[in-house]
Protein backbone atom coordinates (compact mmCIF):
# COMPACT_ATOMS: atom_id res chain seq x y z
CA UNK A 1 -35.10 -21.63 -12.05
CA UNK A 2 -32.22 -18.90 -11.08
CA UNK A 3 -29.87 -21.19 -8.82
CA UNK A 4 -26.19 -19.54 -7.15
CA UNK A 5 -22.74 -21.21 -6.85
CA UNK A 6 -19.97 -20.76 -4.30
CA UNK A 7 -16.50 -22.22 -4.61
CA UNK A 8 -14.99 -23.29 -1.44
CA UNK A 9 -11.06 -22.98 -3.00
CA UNK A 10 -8.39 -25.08 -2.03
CA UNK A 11 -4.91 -26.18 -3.33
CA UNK A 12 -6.04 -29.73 -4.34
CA UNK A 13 -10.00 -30.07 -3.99
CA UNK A 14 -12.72 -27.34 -4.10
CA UNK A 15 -15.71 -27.66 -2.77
CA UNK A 16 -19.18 -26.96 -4.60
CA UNK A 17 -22.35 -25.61 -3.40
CA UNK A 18 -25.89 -24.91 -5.24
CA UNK A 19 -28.68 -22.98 -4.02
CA UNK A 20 -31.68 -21.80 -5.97
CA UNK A 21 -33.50 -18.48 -5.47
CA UNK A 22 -35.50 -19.44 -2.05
CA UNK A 23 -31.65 -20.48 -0.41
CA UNK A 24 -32.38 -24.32 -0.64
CA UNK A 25 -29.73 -26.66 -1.22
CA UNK A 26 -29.75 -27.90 -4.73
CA UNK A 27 -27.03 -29.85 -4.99
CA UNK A 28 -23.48 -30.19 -3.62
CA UNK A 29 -19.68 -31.83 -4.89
CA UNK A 30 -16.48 -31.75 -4.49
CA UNK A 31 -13.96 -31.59 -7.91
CA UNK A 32 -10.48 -31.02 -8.41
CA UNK A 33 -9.13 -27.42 -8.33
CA UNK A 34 -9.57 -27.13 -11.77
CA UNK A 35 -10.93 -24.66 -14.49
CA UNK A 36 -12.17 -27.65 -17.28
CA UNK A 37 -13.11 -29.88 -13.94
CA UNK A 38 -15.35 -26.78 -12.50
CA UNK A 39 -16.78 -25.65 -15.35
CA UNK A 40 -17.90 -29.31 -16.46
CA UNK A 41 -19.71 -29.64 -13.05
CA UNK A 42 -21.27 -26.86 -13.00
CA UNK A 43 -22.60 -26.98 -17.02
CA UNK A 44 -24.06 -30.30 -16.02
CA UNK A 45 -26.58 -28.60 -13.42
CA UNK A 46 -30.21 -28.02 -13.73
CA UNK A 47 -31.38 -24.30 -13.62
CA UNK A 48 -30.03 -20.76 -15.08
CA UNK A 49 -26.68 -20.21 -12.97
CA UNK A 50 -27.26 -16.93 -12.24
CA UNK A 51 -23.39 -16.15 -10.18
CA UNK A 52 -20.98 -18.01 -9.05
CA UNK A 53 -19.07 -16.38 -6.58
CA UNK A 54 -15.22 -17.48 -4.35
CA UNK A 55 -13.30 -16.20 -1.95
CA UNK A 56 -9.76 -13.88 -2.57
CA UNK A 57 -7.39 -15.92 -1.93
CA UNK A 58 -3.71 -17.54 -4.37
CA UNK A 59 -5.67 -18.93 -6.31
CA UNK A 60 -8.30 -16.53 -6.90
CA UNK A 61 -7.15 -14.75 -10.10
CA UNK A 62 -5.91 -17.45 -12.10
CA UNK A 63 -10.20 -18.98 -11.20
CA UNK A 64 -11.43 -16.05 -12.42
CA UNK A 65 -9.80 -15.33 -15.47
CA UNK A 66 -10.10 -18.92 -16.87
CA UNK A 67 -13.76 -18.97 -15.62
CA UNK A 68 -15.15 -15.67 -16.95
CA UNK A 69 -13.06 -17.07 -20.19
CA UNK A 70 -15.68 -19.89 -20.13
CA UNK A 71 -18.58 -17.67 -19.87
CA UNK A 72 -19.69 -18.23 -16.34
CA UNK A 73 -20.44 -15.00 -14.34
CA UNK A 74 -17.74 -14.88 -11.52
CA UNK A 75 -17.49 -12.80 -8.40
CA UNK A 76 -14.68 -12.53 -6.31
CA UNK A 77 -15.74 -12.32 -2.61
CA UNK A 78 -13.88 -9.89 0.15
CA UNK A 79 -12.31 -13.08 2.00
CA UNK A 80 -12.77 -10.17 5.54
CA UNK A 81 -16.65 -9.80 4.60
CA UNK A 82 -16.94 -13.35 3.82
CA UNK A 83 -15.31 -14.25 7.25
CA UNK A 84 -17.23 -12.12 9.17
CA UNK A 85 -20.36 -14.20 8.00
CA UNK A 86 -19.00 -17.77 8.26
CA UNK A 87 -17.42 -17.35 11.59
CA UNK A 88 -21.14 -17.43 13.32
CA UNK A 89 -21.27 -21.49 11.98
CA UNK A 90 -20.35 -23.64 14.85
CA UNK A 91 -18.44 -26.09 12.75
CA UNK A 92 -16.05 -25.34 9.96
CA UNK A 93 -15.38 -27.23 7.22
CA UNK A 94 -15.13 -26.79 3.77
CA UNK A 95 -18.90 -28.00 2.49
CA UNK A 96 -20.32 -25.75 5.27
CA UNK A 97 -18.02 -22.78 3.96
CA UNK A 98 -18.85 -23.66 0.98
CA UNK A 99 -22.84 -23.28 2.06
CA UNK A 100 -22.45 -19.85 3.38
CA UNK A 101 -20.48 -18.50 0.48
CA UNK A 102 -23.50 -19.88 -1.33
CA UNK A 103 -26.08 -18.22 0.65
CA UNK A 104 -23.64 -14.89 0.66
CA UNK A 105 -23.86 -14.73 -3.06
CA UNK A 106 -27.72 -15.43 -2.95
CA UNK A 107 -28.61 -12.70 -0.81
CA UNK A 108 -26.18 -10.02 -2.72
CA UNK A 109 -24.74 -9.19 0.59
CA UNK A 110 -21.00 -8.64 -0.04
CA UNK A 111 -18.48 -6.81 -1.40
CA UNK A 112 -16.90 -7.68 -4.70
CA UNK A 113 -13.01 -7.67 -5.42
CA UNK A 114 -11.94 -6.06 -8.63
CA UNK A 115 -9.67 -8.37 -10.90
CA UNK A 116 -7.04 -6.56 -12.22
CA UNK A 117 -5.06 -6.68 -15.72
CA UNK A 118 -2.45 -9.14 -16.78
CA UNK A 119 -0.04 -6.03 -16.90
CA UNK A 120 -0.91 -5.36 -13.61
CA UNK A 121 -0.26 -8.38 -11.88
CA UNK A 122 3.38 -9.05 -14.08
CA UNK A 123 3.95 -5.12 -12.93
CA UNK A 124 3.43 -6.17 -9.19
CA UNK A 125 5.70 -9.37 -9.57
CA UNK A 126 8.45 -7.42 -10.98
CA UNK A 127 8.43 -5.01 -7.72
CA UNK A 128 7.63 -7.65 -5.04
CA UNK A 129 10.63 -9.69 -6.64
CA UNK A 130 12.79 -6.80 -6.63
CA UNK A 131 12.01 -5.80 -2.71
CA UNK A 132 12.00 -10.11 -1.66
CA UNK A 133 15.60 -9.38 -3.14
CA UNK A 134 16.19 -5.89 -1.30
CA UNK A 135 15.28 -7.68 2.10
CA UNK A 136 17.51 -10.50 1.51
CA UNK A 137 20.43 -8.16 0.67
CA UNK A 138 19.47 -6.44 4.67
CA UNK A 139 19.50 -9.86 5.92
CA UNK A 140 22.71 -10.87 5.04
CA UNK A 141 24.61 -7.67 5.85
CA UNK A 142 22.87 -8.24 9.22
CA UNK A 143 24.06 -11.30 9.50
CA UNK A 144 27.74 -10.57 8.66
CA UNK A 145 27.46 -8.23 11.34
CA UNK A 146 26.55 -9.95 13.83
CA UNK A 147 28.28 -13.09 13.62
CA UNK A 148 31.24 -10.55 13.55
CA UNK A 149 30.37 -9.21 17.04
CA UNK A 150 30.43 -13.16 18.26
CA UNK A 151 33.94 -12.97 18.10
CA UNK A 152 34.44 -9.66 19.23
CA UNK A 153 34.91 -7.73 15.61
CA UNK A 154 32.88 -4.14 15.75
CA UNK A 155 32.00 -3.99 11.78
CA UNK A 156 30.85 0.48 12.62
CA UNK A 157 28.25 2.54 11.40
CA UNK A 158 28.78 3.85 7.73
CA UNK A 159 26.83 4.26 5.26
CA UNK A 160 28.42 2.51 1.69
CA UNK A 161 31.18 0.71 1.48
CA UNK A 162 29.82 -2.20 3.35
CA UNK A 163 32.62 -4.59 0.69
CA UNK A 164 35.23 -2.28 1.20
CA UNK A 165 34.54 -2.59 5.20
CA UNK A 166 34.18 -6.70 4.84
CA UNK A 167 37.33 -7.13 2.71
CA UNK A 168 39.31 -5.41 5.73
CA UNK A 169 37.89 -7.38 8.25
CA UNK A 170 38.37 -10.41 6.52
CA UNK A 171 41.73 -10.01 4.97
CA UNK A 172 42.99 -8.21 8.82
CA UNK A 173 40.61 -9.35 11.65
CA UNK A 174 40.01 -12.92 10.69
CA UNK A 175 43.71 -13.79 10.18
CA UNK A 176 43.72 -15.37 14.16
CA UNK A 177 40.66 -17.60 13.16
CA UNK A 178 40.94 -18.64 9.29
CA UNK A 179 38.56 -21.05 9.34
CA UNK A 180 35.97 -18.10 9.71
CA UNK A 181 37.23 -16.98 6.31
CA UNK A 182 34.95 -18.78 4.00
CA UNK A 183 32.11 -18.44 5.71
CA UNK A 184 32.10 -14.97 5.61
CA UNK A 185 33.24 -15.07 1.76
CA UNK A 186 29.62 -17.18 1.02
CA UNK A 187 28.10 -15.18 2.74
CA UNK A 188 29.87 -11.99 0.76
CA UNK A 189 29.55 -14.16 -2.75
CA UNK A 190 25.81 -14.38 -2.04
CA UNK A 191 25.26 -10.57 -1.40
CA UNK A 192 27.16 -9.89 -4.71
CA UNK A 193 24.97 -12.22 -6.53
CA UNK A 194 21.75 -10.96 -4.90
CA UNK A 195 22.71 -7.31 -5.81
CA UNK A 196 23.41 -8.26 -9.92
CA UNK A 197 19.87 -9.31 -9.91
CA UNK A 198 18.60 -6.19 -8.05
CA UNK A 199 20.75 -4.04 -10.90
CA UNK A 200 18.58 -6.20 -13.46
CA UNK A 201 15.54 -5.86 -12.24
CA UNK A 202 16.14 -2.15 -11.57
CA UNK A 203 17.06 -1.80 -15.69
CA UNK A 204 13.77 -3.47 -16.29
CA UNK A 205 11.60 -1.17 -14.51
CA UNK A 206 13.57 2.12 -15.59
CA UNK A 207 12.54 0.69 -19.37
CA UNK A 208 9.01 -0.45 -18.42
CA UNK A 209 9.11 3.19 -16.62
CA UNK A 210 10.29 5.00 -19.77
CA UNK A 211 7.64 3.66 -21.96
CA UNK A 212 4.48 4.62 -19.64
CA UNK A 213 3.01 7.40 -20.06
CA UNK A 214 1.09 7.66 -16.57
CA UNK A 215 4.65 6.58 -14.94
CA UNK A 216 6.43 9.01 -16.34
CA UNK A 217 3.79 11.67 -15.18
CA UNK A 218 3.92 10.34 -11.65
CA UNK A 219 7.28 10.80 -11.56
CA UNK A 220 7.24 14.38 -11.88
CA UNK A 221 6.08 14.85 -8.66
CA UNK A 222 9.01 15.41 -5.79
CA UNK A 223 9.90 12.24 -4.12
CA UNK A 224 8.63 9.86 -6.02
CA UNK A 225 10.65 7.52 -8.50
CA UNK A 226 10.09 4.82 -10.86
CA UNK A 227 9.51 2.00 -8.18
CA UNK A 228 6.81 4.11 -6.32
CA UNK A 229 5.00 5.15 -9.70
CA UNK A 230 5.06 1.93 -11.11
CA UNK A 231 3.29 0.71 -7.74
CA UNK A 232 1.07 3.11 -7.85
CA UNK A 233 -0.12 2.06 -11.47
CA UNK A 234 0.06 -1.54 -10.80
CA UNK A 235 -2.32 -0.80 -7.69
CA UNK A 236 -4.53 1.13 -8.95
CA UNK A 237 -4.93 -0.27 -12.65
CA UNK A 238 -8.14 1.25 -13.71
CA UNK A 239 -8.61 4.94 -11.85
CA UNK A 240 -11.64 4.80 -13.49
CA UNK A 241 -13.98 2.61 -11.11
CA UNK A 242 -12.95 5.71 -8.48
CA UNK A 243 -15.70 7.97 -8.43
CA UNK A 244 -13.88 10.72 -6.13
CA UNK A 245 -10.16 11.18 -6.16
CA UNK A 246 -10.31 10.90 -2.04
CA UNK A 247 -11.25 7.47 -2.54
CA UNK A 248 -7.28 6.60 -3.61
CA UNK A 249 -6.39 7.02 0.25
CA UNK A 250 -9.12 4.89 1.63
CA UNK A 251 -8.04 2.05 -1.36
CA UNK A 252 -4.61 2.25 0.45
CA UNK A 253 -5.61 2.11 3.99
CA UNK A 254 -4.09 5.43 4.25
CA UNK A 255 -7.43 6.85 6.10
CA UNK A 256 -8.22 6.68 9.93
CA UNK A 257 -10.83 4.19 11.03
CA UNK A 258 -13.83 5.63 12.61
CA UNK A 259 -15.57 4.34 15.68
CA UNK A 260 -18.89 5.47 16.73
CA UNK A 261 -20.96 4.37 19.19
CA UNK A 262 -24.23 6.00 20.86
CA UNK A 263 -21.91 8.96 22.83
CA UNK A 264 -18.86 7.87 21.92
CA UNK A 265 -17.12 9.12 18.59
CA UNK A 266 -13.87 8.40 17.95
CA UNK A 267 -11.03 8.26 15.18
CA UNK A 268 -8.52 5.72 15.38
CA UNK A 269 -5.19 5.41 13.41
CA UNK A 270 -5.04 4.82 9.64
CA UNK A 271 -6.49 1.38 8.40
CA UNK A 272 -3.57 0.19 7.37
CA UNK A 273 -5.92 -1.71 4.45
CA UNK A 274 -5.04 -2.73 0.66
CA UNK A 275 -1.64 -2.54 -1.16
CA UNK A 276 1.14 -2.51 2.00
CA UNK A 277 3.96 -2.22 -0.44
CA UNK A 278 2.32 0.79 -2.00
CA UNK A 279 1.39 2.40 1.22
CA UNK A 280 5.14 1.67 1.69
CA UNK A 281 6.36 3.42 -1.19
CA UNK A 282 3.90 6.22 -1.05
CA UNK A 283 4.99 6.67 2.87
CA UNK A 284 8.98 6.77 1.60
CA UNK A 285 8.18 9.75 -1.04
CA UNK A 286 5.99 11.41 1.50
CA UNK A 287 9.01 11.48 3.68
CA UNK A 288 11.36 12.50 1.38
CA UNK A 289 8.62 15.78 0.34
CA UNK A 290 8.67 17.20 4.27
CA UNK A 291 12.37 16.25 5.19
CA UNK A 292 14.13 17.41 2.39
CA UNK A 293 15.05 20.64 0.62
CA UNK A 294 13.31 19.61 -2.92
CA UNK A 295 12.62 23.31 -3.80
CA UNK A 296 9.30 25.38 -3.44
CA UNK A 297 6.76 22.15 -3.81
CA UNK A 298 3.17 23.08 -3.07
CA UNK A 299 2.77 19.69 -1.51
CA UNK A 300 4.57 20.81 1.23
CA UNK A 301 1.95 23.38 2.18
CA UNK A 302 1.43 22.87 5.66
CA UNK A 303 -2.78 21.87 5.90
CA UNK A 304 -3.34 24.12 9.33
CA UNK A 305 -1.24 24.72 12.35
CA UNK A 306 -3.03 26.09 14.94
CA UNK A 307 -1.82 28.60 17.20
CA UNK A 308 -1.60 26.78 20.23
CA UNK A 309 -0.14 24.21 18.97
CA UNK A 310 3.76 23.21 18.51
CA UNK A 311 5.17 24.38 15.28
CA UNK A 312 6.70 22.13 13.53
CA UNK A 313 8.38 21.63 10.17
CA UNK A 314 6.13 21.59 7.32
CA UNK A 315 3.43 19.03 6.87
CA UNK A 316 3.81 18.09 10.76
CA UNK A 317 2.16 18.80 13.58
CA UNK A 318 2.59 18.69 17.55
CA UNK A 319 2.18 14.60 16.95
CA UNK A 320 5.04 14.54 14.91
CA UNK A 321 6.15 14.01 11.50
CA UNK A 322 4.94 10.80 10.92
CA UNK A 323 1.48 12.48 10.88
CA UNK A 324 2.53 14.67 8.11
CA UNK A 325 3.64 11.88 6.21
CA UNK A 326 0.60 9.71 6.30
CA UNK A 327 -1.12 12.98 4.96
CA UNK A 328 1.21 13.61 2.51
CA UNK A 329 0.65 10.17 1.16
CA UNK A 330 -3.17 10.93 0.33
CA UNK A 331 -2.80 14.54 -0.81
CA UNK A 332 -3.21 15.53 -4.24
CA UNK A 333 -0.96 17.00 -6.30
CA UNK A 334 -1.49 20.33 -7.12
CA UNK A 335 -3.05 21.20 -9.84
CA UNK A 336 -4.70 17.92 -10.50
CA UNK A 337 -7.82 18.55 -7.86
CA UNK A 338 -8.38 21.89 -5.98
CA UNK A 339 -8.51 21.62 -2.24
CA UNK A 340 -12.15 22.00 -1.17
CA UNK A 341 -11.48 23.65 2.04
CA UNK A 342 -9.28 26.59 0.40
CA UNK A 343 -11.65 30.23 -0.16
CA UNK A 344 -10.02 31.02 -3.14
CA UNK A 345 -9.79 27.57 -5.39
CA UNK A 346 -6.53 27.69 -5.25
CA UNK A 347 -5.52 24.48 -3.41
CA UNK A 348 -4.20 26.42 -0.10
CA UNK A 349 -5.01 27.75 3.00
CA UNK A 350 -4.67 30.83 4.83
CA UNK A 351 -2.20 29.78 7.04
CA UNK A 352 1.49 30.99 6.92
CA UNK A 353 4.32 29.17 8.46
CA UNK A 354 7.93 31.00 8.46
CA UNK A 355 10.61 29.24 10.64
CA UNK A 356 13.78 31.09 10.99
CA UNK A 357 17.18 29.69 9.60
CA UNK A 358 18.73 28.92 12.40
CA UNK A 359 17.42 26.03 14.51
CA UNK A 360 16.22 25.65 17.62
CA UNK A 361 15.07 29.20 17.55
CA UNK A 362 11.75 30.74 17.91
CA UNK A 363 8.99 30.52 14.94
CA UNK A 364 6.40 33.11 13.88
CA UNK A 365 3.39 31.32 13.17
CA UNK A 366 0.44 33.77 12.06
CA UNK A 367 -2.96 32.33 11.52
CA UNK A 368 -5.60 34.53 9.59
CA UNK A 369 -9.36 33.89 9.92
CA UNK A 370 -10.90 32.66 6.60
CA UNK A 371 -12.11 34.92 3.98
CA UNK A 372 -13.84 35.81 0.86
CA UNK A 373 -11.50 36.22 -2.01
CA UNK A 374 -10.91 39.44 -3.18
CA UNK A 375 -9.50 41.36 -5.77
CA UNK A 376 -6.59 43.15 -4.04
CA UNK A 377 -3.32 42.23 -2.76
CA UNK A 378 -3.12 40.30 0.28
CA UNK A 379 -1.45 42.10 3.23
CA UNK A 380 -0.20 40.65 6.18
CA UNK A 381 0.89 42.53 9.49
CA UNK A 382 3.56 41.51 11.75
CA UNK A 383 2.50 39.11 13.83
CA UNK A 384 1.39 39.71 17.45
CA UNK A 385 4.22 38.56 20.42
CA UNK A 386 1.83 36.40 21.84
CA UNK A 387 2.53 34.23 18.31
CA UNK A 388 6.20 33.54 18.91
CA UNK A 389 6.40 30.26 20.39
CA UNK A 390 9.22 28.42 21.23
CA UNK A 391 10.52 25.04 19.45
């Protein structure tokens, strides 16, 4: 007899469930949150344990790797799947969640989680460390400044020199009240502590960086550094279980959801699913491709303006920017996959965008219909007054 497990997981107890092929309740336990204490239950059962299967959650990854270690066939559950089926119970409690996980992992109905490496996971600690660290750094330069304006001290906008600017105030504005002087000296001792460990961290990942091959390749492409490539690679870990390079957007939550309905067809804003600090990362370089001057980089190609619309700079349209960025994120490098809408292979369109140097001026957009590639030189006429649209 084929009989299925689910693992209810929680920080002290985790609750057991066993159903056999026909969804009847075998048995059912509760044992400590344990690998030896889980296994021993569960080897003590009648029938063939066919899957065992448990929610993502802390805890998830350190389960799995000691369980599949001890032979039993683990599945990690989509805790949003998984919740979409256990809210319909009018009780909750951990033996009943425990009985739909069961039933869940029965039926086949769910989405499994991929595990990733070991490398992977000490890859993502090192980053999220490093930007937990950043964000404390923000916080207390915030927090200088504002107790500052409590007693009427204006710290200004610059950018750098935010110790030059503090040892000023400190050693010139706080002389009337100099019992304000140490606080703001902890406060200035614990942002120079917090930024030696950022300077460590950041050696570690430029050496971890040196050393990977697929990091270092990243890299090569404008606006994207060490931190974003090692993300990248820690998200991803195996590009191999991606059977179309489109996928890596979707992964990301980098797509639009889609909402359809008998009449109604819409497309929402981007899912905003998976990795957030990679979708972070991958957002900055995007940014950094279509507002700076990083040379002639194909990725800056603009996909299609249209003629009507609002020129903007490249990889925006009349929405904005922001837009242009969230595509940017998703696009492939050049190169590395050919653009499927392009005639010609080549990875662009045949769409020309040609702003002049001076701003707020007008812009010649020219937009040519689609054609067959051929074997002579491309000419292009001026473009017709109608075209020149101002910014």
């Amino acid at each position: 007899m084929n009989v299925f497990a689910a693992l209810d997981v929680s920080q002290d107890l985790t609750a057991i469930c066993l159903v056999d092929g026909a969804g009847t309740v075998v048995t059912e336990a509760k044992v400590l949150t344990c690998p030896d204490a889980i296994s021993a239950w569960l080897a003590g059962q009648p029938g063939d344990l066919e899957r065992v299967g448990m929610e993502t959650g802390p805890l998830a990854v350190w389960l799995w790797n000691a369980l599949t270690e001890r032979g039993l066939p683990v599945v990690c559950l989509d805790a949003r799947h998984a919740n979409g089926v256990l809210k319909m119970m009018p009780n909750k409690t951990d033996r009943l969640d425990a009985r739909g996980l069961a039933q869940i992992v029965r039926t086949g109905w769910f989405r499994a989680v991929q595990i990733k490496s070991h490398d992977a996971y000490v890859t993502r600690a090192l980053l999220t460390t490093r930007d937990t660290l950043v964000r404390m750094r923000v916080r207390l330069e915030n927090e200088v400044r504002g107790l500052l304006k409590t007693f009427g001290v204006m710290f200004g906008k610059r950018v750098g020199g935010f110790k030059r600017r503090a040892e000023e105030i400190i050693a010139r504005d706080l002389t009337v009240s100099p019992e304000l002087v140490p606080i703001f000296e902890a406060l200035m001792r614990a942002r120079r502590d917090i930024l030696a460990r950022i300077a460590d961290l950041d050696r570690r990942i430029r050496v971890i960086a040196r050393r990977h091959q697929t990091v270092r390749l990243l890299m090569t492409t404008p606006g994207v550094g060490s931190i974003t490539a090692m993300a990248v690679v820690a998200a991803f870990d195996d590009a191999e279980r991606f059977r179309r390079s489109s996928s890596a957007g979707a992964y990301l939550g980098l797509t639009p959801r889609r909402y359809e309905s008998g009449e109604i067809s819409r497309n929402g804003r981007v899912s905003k699913r998976g990795d957030a600090f990679t979708r972070k990362c991958l957002f900055e370089a995007a940014n950094a491709i279509y507002c700076r001057k990083l040379g002639g980089s194909r990725l800056r190609v603009p996909t299609q303006i249209h003629p009507l619309s609002r020129p903007e700079r490249p990889g925006g349209t009349r929405h904005g920017k922001t837009r242009g960025a969230k595509g940017g994120c998703r696009r492939p490098v050049p190169g590395r996959r050919q653009n499927p809408r392009s005639a010609d292979g080549t990875g662009r369109l045949p769409v020309r965008l040609s702003l002049w140097q001076k701003p707020r001026q007008l812009a010649r957009v020219q937009v040519w219909p689609r054609q067959r590639p051929s074997t002579q030189p491309e000419t292009f006429s001026r473009a017709p007054e109608s075209s020149i649209l101002p910014l």
